[in-house]
Protein backbone atom coordinates (compact mmCIF):
# COMPACT_ATOMS: atom_id res chain seq x y z
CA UNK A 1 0.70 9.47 -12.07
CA UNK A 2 -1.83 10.35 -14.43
CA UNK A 3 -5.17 10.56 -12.78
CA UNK A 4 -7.00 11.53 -16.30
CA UNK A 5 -6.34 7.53 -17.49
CA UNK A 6 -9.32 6.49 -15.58
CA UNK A 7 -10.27 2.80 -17.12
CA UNK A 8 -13.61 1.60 -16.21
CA UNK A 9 -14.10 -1.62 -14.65
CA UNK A 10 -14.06 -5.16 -16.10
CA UNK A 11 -16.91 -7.49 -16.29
CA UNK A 12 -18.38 -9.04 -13.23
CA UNK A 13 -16.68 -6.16 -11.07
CA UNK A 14 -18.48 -3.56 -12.63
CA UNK A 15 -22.06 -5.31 -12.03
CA UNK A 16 -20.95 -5.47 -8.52
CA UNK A 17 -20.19 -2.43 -7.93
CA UNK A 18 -23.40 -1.56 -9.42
CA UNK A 19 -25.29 -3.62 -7.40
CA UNK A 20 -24.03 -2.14 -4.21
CA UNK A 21 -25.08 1.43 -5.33
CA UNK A 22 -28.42 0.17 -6.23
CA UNK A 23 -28.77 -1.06 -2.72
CA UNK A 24 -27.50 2.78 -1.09
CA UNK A 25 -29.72 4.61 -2.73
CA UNK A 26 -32.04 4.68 -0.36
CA UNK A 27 -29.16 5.55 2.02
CA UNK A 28 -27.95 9.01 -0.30
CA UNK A 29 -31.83 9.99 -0.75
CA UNK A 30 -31.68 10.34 3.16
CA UNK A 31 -28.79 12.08 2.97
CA UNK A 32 -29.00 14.47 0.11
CA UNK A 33 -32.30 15.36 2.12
CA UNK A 34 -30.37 16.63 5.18
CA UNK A 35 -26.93 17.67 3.77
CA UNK A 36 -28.32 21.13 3.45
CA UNK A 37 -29.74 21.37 7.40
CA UNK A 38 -27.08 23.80 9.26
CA UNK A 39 -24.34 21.89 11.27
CA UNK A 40 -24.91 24.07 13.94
CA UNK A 41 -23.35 26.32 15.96
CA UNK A 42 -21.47 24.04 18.15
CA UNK A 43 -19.13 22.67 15.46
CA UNK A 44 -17.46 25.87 14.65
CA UNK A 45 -15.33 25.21 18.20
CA UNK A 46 -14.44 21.44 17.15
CA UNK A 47 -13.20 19.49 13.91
CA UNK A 48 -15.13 16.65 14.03
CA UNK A 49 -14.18 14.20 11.38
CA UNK A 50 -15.40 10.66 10.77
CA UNK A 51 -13.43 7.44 10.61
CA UNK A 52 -14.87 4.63 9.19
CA UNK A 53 -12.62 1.20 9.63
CA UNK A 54 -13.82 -2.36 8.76
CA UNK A 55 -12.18 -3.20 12.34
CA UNK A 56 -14.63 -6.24 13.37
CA UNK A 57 -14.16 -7.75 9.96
CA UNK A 58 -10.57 -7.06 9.75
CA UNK A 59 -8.57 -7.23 13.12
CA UNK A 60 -5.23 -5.73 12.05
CA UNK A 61 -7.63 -2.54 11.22
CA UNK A 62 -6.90 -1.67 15.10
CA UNK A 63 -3.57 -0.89 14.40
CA UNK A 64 -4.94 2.07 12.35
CA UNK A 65 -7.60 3.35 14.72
CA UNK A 66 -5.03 3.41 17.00
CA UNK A 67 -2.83 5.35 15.41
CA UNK A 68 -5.90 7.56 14.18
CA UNK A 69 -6.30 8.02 17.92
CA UNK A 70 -2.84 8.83 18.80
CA UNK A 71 -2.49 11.73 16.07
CA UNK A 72 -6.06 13.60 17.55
CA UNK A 73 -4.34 12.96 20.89
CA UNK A 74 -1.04 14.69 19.88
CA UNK A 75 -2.92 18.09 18.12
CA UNK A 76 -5.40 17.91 21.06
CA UNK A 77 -2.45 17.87 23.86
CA UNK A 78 -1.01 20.77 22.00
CA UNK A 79 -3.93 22.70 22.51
CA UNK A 80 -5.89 21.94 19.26
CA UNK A 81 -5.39 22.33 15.99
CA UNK A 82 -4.53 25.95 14.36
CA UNK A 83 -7.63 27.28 12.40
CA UNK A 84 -8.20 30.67 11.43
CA UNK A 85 -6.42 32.21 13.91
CA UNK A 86 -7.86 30.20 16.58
CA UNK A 87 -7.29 26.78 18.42
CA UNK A 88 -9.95 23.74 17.57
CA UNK A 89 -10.13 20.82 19.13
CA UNK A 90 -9.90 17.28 17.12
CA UNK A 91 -13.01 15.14 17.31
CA UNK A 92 -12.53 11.46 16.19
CA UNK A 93 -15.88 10.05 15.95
CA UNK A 94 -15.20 6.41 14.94
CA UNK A 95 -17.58 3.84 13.11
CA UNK A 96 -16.79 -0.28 12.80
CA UNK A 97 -17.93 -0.51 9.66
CA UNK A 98 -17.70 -4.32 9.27
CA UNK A 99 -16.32 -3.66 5.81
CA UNK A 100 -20.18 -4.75 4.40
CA UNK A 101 -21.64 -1.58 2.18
CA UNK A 102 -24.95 -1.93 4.06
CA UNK A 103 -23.29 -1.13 7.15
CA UNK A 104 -20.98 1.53 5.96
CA UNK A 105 -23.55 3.37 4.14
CA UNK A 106 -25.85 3.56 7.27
CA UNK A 107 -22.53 4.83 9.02
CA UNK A 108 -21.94 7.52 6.81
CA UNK A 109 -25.09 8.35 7.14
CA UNK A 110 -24.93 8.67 11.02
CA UNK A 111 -21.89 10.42 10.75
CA UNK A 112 -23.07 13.23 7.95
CA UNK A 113 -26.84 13.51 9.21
CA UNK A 114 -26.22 13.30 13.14
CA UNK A 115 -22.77 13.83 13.88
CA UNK A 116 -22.34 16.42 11.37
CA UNK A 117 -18.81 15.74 10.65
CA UNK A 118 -16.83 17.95 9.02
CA UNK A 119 -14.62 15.44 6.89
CA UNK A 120 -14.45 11.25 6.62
CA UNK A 121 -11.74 9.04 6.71
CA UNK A 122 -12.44 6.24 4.95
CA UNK A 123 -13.97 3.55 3.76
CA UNK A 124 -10.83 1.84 2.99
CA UNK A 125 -11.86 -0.90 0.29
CA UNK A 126 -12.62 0.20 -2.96
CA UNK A 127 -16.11 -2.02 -2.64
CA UNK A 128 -17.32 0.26 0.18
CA UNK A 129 -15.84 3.22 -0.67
CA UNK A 130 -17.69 4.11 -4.33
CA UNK A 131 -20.92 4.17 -2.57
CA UNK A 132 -20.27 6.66 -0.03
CA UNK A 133 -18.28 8.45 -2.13
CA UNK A 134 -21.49 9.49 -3.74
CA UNK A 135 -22.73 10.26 -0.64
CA UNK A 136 -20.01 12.00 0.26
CA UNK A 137 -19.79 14.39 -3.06
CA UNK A 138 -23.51 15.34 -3.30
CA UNK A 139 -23.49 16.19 0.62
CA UNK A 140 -20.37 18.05 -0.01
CA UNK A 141 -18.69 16.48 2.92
CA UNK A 142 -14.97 15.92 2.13
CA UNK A 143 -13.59 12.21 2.16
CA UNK A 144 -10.11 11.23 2.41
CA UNK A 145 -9.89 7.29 1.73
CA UNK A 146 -6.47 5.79 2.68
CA UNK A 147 -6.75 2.31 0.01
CA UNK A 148 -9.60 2.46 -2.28
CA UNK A 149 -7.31 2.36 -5.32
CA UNK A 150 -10.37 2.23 -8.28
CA UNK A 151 -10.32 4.49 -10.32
CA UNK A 152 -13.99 5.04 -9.80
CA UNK A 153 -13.90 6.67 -6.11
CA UNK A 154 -12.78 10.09 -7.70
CA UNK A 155 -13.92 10.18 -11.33
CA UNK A 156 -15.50 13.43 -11.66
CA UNK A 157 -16.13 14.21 -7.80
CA UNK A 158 -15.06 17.42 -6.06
CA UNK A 159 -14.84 15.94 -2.93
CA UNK A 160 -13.66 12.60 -3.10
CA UNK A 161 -9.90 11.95 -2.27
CA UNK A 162 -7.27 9.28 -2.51
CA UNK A 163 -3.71 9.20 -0.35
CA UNK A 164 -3.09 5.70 -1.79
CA UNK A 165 -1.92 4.69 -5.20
CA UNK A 166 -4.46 4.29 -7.77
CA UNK A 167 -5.03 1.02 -9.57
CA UNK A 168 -4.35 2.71 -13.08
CA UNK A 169 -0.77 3.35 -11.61
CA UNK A 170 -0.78 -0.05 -9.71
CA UNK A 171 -1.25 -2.08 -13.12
CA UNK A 172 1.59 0.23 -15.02
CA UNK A 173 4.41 -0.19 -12.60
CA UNK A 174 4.25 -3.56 -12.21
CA UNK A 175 3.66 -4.23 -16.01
CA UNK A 176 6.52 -2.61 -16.67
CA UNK A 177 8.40 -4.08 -13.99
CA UNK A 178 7.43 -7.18 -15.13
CA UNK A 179 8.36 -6.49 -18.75
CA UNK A 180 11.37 -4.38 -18.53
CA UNK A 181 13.06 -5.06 -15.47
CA UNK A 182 12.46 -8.99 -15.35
CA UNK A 183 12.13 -9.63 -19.14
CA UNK A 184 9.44 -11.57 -18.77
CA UNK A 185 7.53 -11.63 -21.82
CA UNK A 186 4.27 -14.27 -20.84
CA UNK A 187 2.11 -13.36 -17.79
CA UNK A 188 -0.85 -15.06 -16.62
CA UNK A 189 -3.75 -13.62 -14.30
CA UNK A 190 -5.82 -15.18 -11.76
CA UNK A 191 -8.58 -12.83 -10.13
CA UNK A 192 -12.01 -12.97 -8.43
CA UNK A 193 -13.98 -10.88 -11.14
CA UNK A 194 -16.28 -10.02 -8.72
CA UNK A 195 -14.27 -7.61 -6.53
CA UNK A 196 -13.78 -4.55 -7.45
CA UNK A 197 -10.40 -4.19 -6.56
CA UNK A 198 -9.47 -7.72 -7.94
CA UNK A 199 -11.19 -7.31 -11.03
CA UNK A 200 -10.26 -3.98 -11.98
CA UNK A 201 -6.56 -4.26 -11.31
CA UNK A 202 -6.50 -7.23 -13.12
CA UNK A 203 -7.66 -5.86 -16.08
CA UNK A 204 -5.23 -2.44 -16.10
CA UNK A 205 -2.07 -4.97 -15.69
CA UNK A 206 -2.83 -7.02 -18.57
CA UNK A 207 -3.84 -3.78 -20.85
CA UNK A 208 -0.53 -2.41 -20.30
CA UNK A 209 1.31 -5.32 -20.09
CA UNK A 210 -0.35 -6.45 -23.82
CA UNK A 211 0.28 -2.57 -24.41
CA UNK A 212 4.41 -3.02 -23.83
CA UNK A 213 4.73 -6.00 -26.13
CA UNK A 214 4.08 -8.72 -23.89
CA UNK A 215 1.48 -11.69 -24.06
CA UNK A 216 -1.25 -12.51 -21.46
CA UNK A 217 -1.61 -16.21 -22.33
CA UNK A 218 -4.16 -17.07 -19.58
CA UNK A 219 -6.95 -15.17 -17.72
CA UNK A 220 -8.01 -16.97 -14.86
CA UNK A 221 -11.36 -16.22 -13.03
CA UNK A 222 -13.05 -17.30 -9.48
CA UNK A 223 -15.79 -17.16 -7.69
CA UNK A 224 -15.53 -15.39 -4.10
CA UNK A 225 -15.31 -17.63 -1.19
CA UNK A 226 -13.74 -19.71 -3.14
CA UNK A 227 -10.12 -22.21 -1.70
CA UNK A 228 -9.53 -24.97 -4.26
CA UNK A 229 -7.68 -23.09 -7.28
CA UNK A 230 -6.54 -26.19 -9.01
CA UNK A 231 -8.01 -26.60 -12.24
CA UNK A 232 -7.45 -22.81 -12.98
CA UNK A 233 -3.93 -22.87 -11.94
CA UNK A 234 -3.32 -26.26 -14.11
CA UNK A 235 -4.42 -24.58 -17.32
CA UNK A 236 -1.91 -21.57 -16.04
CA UNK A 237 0.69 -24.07 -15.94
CA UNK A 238 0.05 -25.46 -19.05
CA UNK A 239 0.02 -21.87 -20.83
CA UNK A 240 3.35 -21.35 -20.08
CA UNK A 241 3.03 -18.34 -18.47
CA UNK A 242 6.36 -16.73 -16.99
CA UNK A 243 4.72 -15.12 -14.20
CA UNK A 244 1.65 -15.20 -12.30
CA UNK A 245 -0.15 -11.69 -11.42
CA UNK A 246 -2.60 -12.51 -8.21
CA UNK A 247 -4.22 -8.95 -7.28
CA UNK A 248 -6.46 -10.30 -4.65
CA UNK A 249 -6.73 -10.14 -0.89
CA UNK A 250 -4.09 -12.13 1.05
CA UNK A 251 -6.49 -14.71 2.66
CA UNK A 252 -7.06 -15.80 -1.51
CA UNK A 253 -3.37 -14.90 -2.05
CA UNK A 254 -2.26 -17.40 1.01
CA UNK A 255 -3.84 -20.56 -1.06
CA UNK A 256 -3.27 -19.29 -4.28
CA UNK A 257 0.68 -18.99 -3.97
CA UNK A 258 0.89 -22.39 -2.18
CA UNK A 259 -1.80 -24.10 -4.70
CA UNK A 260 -0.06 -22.64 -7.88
CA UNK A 261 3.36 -24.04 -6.82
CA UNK A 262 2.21 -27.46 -6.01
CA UNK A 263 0.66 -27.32 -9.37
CA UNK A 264 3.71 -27.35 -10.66
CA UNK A 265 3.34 -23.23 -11.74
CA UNK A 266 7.58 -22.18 -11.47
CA UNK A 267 7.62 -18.71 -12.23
CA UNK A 268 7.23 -15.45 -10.33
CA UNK A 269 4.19 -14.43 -8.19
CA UNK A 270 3.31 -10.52 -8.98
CA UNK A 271 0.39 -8.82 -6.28
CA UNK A 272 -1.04 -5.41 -5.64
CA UNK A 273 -0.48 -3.46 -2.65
CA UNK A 274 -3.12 -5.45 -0.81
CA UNK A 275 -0.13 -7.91 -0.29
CA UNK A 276 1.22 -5.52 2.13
CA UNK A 277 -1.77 -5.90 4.71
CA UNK A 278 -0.91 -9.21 5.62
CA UNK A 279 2.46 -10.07 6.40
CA UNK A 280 1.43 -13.98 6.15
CA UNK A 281 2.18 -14.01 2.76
CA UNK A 282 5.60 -12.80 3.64
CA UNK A 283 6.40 -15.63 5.64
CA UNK A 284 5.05 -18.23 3.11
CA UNK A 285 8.30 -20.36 1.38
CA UNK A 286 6.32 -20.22 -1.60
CA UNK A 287 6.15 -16.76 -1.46
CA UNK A 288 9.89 -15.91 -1.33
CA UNK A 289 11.62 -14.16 -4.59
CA UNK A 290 7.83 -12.75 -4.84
CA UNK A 291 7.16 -8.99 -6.29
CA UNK A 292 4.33 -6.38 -5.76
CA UNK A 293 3.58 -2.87 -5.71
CA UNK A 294 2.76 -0.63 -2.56
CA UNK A 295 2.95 2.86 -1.41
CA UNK A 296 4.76 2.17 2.00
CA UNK A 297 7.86 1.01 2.75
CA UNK A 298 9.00 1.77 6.35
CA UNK A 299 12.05 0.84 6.32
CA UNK A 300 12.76 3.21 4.01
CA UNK A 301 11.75 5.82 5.62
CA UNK A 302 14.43 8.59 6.54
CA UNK A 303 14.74 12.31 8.97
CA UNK A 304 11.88 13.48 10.21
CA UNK A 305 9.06 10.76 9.19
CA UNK A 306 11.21 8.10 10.28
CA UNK A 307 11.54 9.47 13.69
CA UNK A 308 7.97 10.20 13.89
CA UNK A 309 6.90 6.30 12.79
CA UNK A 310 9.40 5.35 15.79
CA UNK A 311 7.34 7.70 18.15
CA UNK A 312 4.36 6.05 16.91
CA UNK A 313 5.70 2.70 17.43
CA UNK A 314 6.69 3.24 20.58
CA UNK A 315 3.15 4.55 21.52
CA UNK A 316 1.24 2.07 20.05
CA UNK A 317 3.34 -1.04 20.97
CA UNK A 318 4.23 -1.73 17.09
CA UNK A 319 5.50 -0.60 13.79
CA UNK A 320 2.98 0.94 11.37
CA UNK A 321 1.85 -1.11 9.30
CA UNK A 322 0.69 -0.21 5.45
CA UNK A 323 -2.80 1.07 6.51
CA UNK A 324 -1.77 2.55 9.88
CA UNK A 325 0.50 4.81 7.57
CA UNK A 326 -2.57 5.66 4.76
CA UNK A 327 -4.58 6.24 7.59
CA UNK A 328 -2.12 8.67 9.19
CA UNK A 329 -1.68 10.61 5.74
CA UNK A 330 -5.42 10.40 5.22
CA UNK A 331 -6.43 12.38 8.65
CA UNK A 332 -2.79 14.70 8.38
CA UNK A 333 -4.37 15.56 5.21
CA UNK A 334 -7.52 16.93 6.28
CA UNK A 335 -6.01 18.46 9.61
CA UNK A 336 -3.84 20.06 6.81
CA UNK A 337 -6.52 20.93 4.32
CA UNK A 338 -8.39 22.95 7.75
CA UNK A 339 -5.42 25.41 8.40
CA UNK A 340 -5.05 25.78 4.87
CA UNK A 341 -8.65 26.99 4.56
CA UNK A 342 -9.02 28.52 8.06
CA UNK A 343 -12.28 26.72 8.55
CA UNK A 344 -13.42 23.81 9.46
CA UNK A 345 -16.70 24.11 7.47
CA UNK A 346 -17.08 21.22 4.95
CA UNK A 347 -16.60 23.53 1.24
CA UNK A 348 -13.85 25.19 2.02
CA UNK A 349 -11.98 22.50 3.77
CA UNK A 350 -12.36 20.52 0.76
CA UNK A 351 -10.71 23.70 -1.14
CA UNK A 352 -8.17 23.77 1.57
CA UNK A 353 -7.32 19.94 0.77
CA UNK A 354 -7.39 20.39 -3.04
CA UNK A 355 -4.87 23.44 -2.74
CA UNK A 356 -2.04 20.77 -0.88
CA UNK A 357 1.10 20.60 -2.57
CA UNK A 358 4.22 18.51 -0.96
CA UNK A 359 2.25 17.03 1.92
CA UNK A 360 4.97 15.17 3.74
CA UNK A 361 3.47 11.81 4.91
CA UNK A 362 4.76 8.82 5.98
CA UNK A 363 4.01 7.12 2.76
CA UNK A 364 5.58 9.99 0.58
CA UNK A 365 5.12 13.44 -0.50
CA UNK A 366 1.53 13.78 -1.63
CA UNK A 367 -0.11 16.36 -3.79
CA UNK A 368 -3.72 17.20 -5.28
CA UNK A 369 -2.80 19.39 -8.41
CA UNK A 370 -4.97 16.90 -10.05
CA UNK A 371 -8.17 16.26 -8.73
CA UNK A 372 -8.73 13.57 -5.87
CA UNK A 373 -5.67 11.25 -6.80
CA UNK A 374 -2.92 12.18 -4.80
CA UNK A 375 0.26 12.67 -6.90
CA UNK A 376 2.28 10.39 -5.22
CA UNK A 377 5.49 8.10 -5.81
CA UNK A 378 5.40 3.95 -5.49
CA UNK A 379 7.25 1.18 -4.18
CA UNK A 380 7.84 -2.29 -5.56
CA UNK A 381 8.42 -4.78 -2.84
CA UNK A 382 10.10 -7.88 -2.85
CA UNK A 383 9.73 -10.95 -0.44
CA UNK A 384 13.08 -12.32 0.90
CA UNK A 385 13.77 -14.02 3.90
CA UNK A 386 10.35 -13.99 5.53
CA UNK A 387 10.20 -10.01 4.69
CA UNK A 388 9.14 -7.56 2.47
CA UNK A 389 12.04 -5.09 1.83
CA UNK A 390 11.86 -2.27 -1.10
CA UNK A 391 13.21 -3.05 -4.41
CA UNK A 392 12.60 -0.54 -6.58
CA UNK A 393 11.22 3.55 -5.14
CA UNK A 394 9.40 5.14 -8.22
CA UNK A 395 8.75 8.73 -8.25
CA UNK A 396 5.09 10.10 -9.24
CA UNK A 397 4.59 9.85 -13.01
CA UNK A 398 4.64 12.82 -14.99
């Protein structure tokens, strides 16, 4: 991984994201007001850290609060968690974002002004995420965000972090794959410019996939909300193109595969890791023989982690799913980052999470050596049978 590549976004996703911080500044003037009041003497005897988790907008979400839950119920049953010589209790103090930045920001602010959290989990979507991370940086409060893979969320912050992959990564692996591993020498794209996430990845894969000698013959845009994808996909078809690269959310990703193959589009469907949230695409016949890049694979998982993921799923009634695990990794690392700094005031438990090295997770071994992108290894996933099983485990880039 090589968190210094930071590529800006492309087009309409960089207005948007521009847009939203325009609307939050009235949010971080609040903040940046307060951030310097004392948290008071009751917090040195807790660890209260903020989750914020689009859970009303995106069911599956409880999955992760859950396991959120479970993990402050396991340090808590023990006792507390090990700080400075001393035993602290866990706080969870949970927001429903809705995943809308309005929403989120005016959590944040609850959570930094009122609650005066030590740390936040979250937000989990790159869209929501840049805005409080600016919150989150001039306030000094540390935040861990389990998916926000744009390379914006941690460009010159202090305080920002990342457990997930990060899109610059995201668009190299599965250029390459695409390139070297399946010789395929013509891609195509087909994005909603105006996400963040969509737009931005989109761009990365076909820089590095032009980069490694191969051709981006069509670049396909949308508008959000959108369901009929024909005309764009016929003019994919008619490029040629040898594989399709959809980095969009799996509701989009759920018409788009079906649409593109009764459009008479043959060739192999490439995603982002935001095909692991939803395992409807799995199950789609369209879908099968289909490749993308995540950071989780639990099958995969061996020893000690694997055992632990059974506890969990035992517990919690289900196997983790992608963002259950990033969420696990994202609060182990700032339970972590508190015994390492044998406080569980804000500064120097953000110096206690910088100074991680070989963080065992469930999604990997994690590091911050390098600022707020976790050094971390990558899967590429391939749908067979109804599942996603790993193809290919990559190691963290040098």
């Amino acid at each position: 991984m090589n968190p210094d590549r930071n590529v800006p976004l492309y087009g309409h996703a960089a207005r948007s994201l521009a847009r939203s911080l325009a609307r939050s500044l009235a949010y971080c003037l609040v903040l940046l007001a307060l951030a310097a009041c004392s948290r008071g003497a009751d917090t040195d005897h807790e660890l209260r850290i903020g989750l914020l988790v689009p859970q009303s907008a995106i069911p599956s979400m409880s999955t992760s609060r859950s396991a959120a839950e479970a993990l402050v119920a396991r340090v808590n049953a023990e006792g507390g968690l090990a700080v400075g010589g001393r035993k602290v209790k866990v706080r969870l103090l949970v927001e429903d974002t809705g995943g809308q930045v309005e929403r989120v920001m005016a959590a944040a602010a609850r959570l930094i002004r009122q609650e005066r959290v030590s740390a936040l989990v979250g937000p989990y979507y790159s869209r929501t995420a840049v805005p409080v991370a600016s919150v989150a940086e001039q306030s000094h409060v540390p935040m861990v965000s389990p998916s926000a893979s744009n390379p914006l969320l941690t460009k010159g912050r202090n305080s920002v972090f990342r457990v997930c992959m990060v899109d610059t990564v995201q668009g190299r692996i599965m250029a390459r794959f695409a390139h070297k591993d399946l010789g395929l020498f013509r891609a195509a794209v087909l994005l909603d410019e105006a996400d963040a996430y969509s737009g931005g990845l989109a761009g990365l894969f076909c820089d590095s996939f032009s980069l490694m000698g191969g051709q981006v013959v069509a670049r396909e845009t949308y508008a959000t909300g959108a369901t009929d994808f024909s005309a764009q996909l016929a003019r994919i078809r008619a490029s040629g193109a040898q594989a399709l690269f959809l980095p969009n959310f799996p509701a989009d990703v759920v018409l788009q595969v079906a649409q593109a193959r009764a459009a008479g589009f043959s060739g192999v469907f490439l995603g982002g890791d935001s095909w692991d949230t939803d395992k409807s695409i799995h199950a789609l016949p369209q879908a099968q023989g289909a490749f993308f890049s995540s950071d989780y694979a639990g099958a995969a998982l061996t020893g000690q982690v694997q055992q632990e993921a059974e506890s969990y799923r035992k517990e919690l009634g289900l196997p983790l799913d992608k963002n259950a695990a990033l969420t696990l990794d994202a609060l182990g690392v700032i339970l972590a980052g508190a015994k390492a700094a044998g406080s569980t005031d804000p500064v120097p438990l953000r110096e206690g999470i910088a100074s991680l090295r070989g963080y065992e997770g469930f999604t990997g071994r994690l590091s911050f050596e390098r600022g707020g992108d976790a050094v971390r290894g990558a899967h590429i996933m391939v749908i067979e049978g109804g599942q996603a099983r790993c193809r290919m485990e990559l190691g963290a880039e040098p």
